[in-house]
N, C-alpha and C. Protein backbone atom coordinates (compact mmCIF):
# COMPACT_ATOMS: atom_id res chain seq x y z
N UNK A 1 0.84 -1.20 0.00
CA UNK A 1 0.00 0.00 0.00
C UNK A 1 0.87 1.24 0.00
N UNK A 2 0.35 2.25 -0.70
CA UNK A 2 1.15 3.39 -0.65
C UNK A 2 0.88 4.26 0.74
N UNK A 3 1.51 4.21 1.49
CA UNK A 3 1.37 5.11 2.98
C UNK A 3 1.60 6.11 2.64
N UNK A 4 2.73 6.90 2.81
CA UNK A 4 2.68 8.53 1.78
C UNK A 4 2.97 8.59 0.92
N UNK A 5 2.98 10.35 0.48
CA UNK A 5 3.62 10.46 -0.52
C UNK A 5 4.54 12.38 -0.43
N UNK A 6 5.93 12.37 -0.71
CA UNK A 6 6.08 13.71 -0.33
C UNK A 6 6.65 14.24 -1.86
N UNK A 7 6.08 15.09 -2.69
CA UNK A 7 6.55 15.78 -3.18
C UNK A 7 6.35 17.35 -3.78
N UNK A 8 6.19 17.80 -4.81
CA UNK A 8 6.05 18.65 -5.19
C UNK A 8 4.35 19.05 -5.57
N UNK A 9 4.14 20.29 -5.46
CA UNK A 9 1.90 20.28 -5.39
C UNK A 9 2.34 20.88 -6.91
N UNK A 10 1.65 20.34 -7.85
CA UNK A 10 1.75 21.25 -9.32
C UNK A 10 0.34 21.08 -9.40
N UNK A 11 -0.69 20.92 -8.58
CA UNK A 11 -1.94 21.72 -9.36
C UNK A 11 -3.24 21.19 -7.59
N UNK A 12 -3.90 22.15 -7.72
CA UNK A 12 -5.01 22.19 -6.70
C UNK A 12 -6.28 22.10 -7.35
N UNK A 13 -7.42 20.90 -6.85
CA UNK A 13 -8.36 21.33 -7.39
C UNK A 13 -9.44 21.61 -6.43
N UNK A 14 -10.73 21.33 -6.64
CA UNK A 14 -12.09 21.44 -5.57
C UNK A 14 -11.51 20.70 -4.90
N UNK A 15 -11.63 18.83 -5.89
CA UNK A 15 -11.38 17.42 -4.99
C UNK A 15 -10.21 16.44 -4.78
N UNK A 16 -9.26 17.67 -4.66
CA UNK A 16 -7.86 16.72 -4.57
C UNK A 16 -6.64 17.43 -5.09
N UNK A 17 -5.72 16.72 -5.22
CA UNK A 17 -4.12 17.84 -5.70
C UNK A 17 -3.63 16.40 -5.79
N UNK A 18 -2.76 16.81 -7.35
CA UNK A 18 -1.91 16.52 -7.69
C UNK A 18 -0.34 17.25 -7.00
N UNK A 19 0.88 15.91 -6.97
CA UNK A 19 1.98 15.81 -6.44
C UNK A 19 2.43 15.01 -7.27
N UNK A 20 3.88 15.98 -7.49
CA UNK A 20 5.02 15.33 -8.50
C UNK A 20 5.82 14.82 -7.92
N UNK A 21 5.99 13.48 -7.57
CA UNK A 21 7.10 12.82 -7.00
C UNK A 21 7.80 11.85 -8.11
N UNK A 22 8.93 12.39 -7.65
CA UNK A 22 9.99 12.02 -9.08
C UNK A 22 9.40 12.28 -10.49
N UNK A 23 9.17 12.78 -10.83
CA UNK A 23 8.62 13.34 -12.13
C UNK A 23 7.71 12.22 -12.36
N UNK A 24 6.81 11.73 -11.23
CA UNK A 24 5.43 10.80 -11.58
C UNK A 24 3.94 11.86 -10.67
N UNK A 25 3.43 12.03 -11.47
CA UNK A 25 2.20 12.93 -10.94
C UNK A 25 0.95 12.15 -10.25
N UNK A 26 0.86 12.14 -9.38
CA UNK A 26 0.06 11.22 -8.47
C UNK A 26 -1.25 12.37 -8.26
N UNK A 27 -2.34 12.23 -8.76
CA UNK A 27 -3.82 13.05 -7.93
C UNK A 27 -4.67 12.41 -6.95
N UNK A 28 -4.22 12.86 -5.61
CA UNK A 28 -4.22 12.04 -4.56
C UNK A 28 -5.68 13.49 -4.34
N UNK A 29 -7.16 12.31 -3.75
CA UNK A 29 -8.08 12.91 -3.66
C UNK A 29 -8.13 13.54 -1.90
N UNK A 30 -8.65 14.64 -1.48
CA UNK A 30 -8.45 15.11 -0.11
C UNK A 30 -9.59 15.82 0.67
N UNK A 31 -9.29 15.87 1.79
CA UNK A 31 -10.49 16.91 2.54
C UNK A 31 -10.35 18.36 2.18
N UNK A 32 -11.38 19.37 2.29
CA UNK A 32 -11.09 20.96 1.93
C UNK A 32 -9.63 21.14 3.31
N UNK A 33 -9.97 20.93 4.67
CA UNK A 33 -8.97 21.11 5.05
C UNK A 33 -7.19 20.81 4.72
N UNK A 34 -7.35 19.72 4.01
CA UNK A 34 -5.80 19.22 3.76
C UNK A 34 -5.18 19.87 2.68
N UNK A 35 -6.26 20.43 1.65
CA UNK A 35 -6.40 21.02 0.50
C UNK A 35 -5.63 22.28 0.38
N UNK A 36 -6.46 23.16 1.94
CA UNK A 36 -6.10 24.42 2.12
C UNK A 36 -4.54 24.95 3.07
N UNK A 37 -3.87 23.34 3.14
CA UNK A 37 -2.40 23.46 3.64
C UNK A 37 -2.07 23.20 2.60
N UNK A 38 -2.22 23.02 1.19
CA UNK A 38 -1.04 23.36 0.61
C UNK A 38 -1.00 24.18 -0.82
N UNK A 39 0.47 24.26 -1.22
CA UNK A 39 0.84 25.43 -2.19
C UNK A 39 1.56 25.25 -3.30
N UNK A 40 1.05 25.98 -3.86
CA UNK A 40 1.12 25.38 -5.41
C UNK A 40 2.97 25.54 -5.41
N UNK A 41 3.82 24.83 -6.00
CA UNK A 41 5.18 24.65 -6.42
C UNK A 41 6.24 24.65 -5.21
N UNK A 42 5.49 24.00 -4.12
CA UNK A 42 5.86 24.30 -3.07
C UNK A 42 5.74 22.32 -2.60
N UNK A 43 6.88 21.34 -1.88
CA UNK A 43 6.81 20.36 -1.37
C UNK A 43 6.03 19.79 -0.30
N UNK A 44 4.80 19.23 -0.05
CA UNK A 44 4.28 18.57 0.73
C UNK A 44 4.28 17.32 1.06
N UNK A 45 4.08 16.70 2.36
CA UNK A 45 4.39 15.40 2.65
C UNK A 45 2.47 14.95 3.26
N UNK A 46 2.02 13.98 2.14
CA UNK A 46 0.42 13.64 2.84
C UNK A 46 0.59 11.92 2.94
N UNK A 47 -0.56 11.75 4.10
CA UNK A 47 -0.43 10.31 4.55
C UNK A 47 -1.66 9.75 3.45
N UNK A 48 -1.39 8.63 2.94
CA UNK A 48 -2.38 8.13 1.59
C UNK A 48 -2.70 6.75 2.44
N UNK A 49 -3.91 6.41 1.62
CA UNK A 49 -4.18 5.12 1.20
C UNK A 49 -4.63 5.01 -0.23
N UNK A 50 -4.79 3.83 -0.51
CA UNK A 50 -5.08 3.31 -1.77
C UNK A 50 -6.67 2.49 -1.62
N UNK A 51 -7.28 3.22 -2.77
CA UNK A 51 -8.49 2.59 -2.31
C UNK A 51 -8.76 1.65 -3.54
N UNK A 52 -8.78 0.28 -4.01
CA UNK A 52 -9.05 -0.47 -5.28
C UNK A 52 -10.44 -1.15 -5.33
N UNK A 53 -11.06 -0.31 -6.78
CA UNK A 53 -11.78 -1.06 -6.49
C UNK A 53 -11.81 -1.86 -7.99
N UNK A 54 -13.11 -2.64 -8.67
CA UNK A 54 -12.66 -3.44 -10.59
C UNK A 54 -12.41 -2.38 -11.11
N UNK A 55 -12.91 -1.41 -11.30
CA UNK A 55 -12.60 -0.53 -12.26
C UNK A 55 -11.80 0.94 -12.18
N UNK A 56 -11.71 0.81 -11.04
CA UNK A 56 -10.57 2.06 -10.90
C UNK A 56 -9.36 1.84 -9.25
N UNK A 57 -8.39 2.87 -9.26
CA UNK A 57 -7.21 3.07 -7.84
C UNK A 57 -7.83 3.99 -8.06
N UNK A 58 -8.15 4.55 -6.04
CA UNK A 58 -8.15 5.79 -5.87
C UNK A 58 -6.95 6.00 -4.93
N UNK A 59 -6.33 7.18 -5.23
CA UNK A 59 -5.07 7.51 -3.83
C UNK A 59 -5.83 8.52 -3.23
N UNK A 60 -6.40 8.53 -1.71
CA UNK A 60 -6.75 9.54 -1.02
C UNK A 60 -5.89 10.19 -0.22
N UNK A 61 -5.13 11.06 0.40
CA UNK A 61 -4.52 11.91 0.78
C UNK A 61 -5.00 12.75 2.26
N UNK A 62 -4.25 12.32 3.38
CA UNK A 62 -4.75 13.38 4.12
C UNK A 62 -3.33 14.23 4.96
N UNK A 63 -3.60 15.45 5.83
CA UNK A 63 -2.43 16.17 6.43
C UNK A 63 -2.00 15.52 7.64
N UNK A 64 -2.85 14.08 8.04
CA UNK A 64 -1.91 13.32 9.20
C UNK A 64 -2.45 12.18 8.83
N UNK A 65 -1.59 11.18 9.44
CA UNK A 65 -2.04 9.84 9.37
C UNK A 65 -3.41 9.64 10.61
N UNK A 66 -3.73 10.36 11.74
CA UNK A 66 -4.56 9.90 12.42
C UNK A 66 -6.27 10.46 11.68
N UNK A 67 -6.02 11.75 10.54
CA UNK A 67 -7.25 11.47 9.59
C UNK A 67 -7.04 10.21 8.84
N UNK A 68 -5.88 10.04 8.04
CA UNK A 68 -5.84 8.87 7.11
C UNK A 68 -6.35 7.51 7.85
N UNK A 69 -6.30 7.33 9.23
CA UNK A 69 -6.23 6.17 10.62
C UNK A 69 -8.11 6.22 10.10
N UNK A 70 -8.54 7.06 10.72
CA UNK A 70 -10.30 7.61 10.66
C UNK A 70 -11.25 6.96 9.59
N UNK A 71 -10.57 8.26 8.27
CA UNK A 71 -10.67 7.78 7.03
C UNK A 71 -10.83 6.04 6.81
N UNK A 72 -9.67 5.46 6.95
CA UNK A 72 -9.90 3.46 7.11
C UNK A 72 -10.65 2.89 8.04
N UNK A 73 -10.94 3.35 9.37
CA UNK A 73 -12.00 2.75 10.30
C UNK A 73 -13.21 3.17 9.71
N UNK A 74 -13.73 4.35 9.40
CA UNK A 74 -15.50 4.49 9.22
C UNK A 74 -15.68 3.40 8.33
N UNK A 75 -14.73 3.48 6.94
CA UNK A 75 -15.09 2.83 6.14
C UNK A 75 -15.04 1.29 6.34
N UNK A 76 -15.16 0.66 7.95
CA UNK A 76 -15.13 -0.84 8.03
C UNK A 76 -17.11 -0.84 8.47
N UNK A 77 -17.33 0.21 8.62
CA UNK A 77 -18.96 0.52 9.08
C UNK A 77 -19.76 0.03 7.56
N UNK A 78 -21.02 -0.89 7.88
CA UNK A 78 -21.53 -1.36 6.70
C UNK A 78 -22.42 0.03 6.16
N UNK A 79 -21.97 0.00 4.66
CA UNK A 79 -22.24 0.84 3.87
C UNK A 79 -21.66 1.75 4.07
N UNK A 80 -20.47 2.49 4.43
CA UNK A 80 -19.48 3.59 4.27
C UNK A 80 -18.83 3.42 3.07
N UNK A 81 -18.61 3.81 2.03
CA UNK A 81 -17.85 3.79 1.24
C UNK A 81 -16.85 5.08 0.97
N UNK A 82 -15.35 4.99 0.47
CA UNK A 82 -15.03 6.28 0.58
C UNK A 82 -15.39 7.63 0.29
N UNK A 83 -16.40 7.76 -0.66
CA UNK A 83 -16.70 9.14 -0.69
C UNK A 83 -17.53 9.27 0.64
N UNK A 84 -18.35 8.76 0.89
CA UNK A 84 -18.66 9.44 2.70
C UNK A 84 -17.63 9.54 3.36
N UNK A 85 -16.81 8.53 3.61
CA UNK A 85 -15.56 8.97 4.27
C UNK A 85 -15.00 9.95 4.42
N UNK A 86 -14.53 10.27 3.11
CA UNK A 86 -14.63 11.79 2.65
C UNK A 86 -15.26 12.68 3.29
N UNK A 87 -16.34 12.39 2.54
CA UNK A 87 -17.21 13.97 3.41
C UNK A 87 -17.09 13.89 4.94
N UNK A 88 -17.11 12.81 5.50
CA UNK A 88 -17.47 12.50 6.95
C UNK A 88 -16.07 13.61 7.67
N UNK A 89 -15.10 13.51 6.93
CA UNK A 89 -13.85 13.87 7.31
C UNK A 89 -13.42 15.18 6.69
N UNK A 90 -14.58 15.71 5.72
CA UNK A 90 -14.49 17.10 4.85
C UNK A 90 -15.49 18.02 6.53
N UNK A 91 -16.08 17.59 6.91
CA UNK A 91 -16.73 18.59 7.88
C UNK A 91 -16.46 18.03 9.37
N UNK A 92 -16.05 16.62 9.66
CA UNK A 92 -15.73 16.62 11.51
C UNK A 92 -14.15 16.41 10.96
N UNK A 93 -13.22 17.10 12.45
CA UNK A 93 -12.22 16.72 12.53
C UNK A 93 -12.25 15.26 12.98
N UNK A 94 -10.70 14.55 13.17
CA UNK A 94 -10.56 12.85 13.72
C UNK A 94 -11.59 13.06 14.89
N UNK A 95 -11.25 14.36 15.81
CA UNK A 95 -11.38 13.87 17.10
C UNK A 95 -12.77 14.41 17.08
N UNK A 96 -13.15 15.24 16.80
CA UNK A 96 -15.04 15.56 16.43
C UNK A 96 -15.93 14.02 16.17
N UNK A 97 -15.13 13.67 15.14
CA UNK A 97 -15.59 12.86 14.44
C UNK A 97 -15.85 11.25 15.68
N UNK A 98 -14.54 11.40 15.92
CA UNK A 98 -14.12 10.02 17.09
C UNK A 98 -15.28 10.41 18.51
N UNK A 99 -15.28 11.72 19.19
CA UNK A 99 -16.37 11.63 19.91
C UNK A 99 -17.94 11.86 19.58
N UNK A 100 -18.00 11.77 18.71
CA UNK A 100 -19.46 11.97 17.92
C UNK A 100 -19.51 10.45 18.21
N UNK A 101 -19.02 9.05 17.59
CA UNK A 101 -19.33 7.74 17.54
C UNK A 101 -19.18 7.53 19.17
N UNK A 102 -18.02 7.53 20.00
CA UNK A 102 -18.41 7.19 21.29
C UNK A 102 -19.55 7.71 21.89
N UNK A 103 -19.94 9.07 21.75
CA UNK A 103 -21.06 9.77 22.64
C UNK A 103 -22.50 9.42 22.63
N UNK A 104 -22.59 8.63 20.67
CA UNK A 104 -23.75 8.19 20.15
C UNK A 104 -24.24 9.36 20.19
N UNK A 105 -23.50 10.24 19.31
CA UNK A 105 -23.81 12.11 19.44
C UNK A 105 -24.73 11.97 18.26
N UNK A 106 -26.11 11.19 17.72
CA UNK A 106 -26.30 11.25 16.03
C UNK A 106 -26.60 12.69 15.26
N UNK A 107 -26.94 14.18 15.73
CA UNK A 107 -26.87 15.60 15.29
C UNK A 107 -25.96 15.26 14.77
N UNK A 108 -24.39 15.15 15.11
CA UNK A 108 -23.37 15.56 14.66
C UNK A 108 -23.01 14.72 13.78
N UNK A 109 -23.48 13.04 13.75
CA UNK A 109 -23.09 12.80 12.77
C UNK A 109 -24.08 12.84 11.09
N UNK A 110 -25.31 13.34 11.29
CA UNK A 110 -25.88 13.30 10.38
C UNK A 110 -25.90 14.75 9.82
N UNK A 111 -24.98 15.60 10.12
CA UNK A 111 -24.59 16.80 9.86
C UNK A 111 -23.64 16.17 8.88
N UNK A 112 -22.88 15.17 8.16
CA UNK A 112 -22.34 14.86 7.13
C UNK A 112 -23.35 14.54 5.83
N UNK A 113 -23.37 14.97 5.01
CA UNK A 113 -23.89 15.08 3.58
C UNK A 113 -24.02 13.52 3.63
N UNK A 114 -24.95 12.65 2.88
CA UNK A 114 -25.18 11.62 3.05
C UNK A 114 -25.08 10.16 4.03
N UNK A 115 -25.44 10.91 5.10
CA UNK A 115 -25.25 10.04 6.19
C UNK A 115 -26.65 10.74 7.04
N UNK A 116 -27.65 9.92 6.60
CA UNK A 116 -28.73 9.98 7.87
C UNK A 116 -29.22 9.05 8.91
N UNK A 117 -29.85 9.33 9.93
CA UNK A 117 -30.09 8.74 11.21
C UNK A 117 -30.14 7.09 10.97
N UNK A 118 -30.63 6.60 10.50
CA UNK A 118 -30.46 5.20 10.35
C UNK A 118 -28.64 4.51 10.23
N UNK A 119 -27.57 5.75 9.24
CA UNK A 119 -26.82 5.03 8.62
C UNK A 119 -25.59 5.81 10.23
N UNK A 120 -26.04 6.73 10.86
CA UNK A 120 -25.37 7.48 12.29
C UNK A 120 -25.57 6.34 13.25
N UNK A 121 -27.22 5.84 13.22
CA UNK A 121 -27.04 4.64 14.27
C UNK A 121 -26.25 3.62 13.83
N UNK A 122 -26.21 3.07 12.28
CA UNK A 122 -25.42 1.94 12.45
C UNK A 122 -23.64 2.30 12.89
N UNK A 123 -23.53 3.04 12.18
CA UNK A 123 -22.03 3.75 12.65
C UNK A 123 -21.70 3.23 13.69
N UNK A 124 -22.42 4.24 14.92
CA UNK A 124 -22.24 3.67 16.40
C UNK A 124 -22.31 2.62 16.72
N UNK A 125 -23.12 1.94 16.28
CA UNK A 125 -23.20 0.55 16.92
C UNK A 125 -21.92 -0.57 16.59
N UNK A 126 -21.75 0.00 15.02
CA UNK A 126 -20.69 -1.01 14.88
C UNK A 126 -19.23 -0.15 15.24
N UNK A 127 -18.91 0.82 15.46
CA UNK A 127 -17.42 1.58 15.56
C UNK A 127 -17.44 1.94 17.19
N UNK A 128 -18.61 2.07 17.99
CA UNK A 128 -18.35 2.83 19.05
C UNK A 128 -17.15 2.14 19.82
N UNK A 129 -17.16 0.80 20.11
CA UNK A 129 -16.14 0.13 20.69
C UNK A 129 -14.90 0.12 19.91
N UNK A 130 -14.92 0.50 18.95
CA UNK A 130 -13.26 0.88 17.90
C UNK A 130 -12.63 1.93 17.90
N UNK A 131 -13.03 2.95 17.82
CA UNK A 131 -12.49 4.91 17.83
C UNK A 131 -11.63 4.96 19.23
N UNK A 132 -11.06 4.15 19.83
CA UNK A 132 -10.20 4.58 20.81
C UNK A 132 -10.32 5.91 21.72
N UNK A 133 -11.30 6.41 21.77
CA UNK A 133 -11.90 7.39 22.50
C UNK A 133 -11.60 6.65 23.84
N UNK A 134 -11.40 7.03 25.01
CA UNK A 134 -10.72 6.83 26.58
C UNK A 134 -12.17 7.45 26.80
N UNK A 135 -13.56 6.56 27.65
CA UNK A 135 -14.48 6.97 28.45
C UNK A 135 -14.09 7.71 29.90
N UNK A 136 -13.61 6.73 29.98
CA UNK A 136 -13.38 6.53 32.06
C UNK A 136 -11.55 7.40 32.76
N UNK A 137 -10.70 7.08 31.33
CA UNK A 137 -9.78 8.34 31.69
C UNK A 137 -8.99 8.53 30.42
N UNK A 138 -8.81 9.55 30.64
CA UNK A 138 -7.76 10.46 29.92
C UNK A 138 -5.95 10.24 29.94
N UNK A 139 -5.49 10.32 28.96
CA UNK A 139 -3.97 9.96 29.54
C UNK A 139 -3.33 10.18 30.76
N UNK A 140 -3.88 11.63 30.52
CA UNK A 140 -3.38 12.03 32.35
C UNK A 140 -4.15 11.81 33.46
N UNK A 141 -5.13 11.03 33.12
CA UNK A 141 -5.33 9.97 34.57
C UNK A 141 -6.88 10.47 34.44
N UNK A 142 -7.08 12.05 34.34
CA UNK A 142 -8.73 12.40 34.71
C UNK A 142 -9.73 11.99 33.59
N UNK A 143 -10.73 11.92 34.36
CA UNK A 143 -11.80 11.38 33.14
C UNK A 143 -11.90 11.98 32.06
N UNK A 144 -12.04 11.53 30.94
CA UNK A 144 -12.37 11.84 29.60
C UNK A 144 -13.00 13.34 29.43
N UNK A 145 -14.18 13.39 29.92
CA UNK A 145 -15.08 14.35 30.18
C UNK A 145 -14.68 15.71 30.80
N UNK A 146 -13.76 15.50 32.15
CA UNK A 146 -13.20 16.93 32.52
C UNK A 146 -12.36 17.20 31.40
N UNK A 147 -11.64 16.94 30.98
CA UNK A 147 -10.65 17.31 30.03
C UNK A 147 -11.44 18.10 28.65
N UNK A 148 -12.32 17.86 28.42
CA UNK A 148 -13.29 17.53 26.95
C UNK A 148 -13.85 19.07 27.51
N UNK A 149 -14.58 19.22 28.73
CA UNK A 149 -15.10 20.34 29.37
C UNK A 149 -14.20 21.56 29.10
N UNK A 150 -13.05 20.96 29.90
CA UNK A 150 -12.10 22.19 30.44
C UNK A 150 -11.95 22.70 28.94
N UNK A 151 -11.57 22.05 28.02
CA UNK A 151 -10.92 22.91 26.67
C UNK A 151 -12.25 23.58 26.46
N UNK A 152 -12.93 22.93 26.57
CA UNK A 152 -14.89 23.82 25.28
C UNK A 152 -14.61 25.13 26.48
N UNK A 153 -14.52 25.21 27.75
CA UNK A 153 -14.51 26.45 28.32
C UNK A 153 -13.12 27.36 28.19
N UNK A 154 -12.26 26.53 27.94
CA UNK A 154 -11.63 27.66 27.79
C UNK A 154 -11.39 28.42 26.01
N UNK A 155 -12.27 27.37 24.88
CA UNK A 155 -12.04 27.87 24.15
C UNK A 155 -13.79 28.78 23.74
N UNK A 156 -14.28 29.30 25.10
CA UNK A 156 -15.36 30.21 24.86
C UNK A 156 -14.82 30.98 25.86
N UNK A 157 -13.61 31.75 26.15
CA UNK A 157 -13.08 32.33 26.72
C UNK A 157 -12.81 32.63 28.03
N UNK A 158 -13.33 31.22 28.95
CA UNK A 158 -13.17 31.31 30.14
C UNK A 158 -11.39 31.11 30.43
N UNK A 159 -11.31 31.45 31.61
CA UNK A 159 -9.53 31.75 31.85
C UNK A 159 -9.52 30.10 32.29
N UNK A 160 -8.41 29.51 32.45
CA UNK A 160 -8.30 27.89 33.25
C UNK A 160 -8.47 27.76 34.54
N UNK A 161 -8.60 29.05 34.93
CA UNK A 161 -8.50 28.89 37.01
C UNK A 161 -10.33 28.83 36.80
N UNK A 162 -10.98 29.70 35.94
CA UNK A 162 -12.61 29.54 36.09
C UNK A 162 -13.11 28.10 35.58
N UNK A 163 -12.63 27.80 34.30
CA UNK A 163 -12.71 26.24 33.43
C UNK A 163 -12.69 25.32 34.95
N UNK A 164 -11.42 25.44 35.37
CA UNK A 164 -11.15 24.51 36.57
C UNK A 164 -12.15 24.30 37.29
N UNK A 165 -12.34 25.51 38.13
CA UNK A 165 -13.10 25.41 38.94
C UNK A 165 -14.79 24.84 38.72
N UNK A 166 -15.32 25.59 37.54
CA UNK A 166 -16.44 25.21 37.33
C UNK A 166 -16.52 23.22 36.93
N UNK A 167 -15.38 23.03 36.57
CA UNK A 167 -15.09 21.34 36.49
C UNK A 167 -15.38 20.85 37.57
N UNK A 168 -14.54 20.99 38.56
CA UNK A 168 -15.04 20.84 39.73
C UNK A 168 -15.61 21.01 40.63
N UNK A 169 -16.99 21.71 40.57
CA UNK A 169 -17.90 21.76 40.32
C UNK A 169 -19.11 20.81 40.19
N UNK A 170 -18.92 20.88 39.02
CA UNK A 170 -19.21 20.22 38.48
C UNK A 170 -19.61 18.45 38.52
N UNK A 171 -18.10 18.15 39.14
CA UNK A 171 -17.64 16.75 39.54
C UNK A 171 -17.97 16.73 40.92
N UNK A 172 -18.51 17.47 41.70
CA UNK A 172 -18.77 17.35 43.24
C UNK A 172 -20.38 16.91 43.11
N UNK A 173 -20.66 17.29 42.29
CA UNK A 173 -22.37 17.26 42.24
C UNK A 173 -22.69 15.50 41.60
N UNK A 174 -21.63 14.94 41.13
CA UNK A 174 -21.70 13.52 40.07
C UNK A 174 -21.70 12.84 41.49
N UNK A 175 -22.66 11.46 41.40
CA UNK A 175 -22.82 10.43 42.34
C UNK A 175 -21.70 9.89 41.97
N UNK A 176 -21.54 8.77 43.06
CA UNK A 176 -19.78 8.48 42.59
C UNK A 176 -19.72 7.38 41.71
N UNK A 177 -18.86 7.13 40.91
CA UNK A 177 -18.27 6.68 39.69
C UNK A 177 -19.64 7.04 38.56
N UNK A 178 -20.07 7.98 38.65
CA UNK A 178 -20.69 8.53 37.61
C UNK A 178 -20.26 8.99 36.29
N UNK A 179 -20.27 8.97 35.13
CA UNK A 179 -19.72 9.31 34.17
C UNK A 179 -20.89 10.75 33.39
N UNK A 180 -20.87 11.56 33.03
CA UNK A 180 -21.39 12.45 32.51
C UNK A 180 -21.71 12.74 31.12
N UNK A 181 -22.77 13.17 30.60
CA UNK A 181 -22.26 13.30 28.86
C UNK A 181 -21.88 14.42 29.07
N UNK A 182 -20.94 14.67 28.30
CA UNK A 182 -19.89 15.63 28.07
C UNK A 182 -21.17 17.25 27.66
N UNK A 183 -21.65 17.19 26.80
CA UNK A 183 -22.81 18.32 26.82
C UNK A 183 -23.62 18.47 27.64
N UNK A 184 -23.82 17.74 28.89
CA UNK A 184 -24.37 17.84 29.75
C UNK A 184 -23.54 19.07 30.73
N UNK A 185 -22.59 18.23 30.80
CA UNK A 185 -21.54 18.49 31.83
C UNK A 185 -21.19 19.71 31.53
N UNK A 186 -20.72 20.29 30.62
CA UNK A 186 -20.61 21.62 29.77
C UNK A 186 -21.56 22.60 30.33
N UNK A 187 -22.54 22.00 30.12
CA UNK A 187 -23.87 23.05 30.72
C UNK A 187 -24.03 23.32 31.86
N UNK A 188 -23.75 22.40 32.60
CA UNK A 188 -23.70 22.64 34.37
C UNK A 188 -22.64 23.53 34.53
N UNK A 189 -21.08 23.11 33.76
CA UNK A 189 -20.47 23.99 33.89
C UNK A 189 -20.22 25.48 33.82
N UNK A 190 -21.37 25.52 32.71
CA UNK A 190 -21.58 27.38 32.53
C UNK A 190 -22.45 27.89 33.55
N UNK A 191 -23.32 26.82 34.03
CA UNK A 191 -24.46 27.54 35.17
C UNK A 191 -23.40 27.82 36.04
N UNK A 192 -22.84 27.06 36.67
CA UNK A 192 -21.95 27.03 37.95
C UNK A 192 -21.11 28.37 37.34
N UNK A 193 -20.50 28.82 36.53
CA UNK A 193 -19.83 30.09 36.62
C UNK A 193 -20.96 31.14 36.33
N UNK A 194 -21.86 30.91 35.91
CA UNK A 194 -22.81 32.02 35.77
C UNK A 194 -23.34 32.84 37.27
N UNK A 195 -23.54 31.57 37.70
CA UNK A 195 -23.84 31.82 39.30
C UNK A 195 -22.87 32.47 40.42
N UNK A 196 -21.48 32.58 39.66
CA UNK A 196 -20.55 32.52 40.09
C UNK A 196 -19.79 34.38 40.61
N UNK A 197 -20.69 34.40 39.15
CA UNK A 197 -20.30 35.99 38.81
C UNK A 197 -20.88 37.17 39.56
């Protein structure tokens, strides 16, 4: 299988870019995001797969291997084929995408262009135990969920000493070994600083 490919971008289109490696032009197909890192006559390095099917190779292209990682798991979900993949991965990032299937979030996943509620439930059912999403903890030991919290607050401009606090918070009010949905938890968290103020 071709894993990457690094060379030269000689042309951009809507659905993909061509790369001249060794004077062989490869049009490796991509997300708008991977699209919009790169530049025309300028060297890029993208993580590929090869997709075969009777009648045609596709090389898809992404700016890390943990989209390219994504990209190959949805598509083990019955009836994914790569162009959803695609799209699935043209509008959620990995990790959007990765807690959307653990959360059994289906809004977010039927917010992808041909993927509705029937084809969001099967998703989950068959990937939720695959996406390596950490429920119960986080690398650094705390649950999944504070961590998931703390960033959404601090990237709606709360400072980390308020994020913090309203986390914990938050976590004083959970019966014990309770786990939270993360949009839940979010929400308590803004009451608790609202109240705060």
């Amino acid at each position: 299988m071709i894993a990457s490919l690094r060379g030269t971008v000689v042309a951009i289109q809507l659905d993909g870019a061509v790369l001249d490696v060794s004077g062989v032009g490869y049009f490796v197909r991509s997300t708008p995001g991977t699209l919009a890192t790169l530049r025309l006559g300028q060297e890029a390095t993208v993580s590929t797969t090869l997709v075969v099917r009777e009648d045609s190779m596709t090389l898809y292209g992404f700016g890390s291997t943990e989209e390219r990682d994504m990209f190959e798991l949805v598509q083990t979900a019955s009836g994914i084929g790569p162009k959803v993949a695609l799209a699935m991965l043209s509008v959620l990032d990995p990790d959007r995408l990765r807690s959307a299937i653990a959360q059994s979030d289906l809004a977010v996943l039927t917010s992808v262009p041909g993927i509705g509620r029937k084809g969001a439930e099967r998703i989950v059912v068959e990937l939720k135990d695959r996406v390596g999403l950490a429920t119960t903890a986080s690398a650094t030991g705390a649950p999944a969920w504070r961590e998931q919290v703390h960033e959404a607050l601090l990237g709606l401009g709360w400072s980390a000493r308020d994020a913090e606090s309203a986390v914990d918070t938050v976590a004083s009010e959970l019966a014990d070994g309770a786990e939270p949905d993360v949009a839940t938890a979010l929400r308590d968290a803004l009451r608790s600083l609202a109240r705060s103020r």
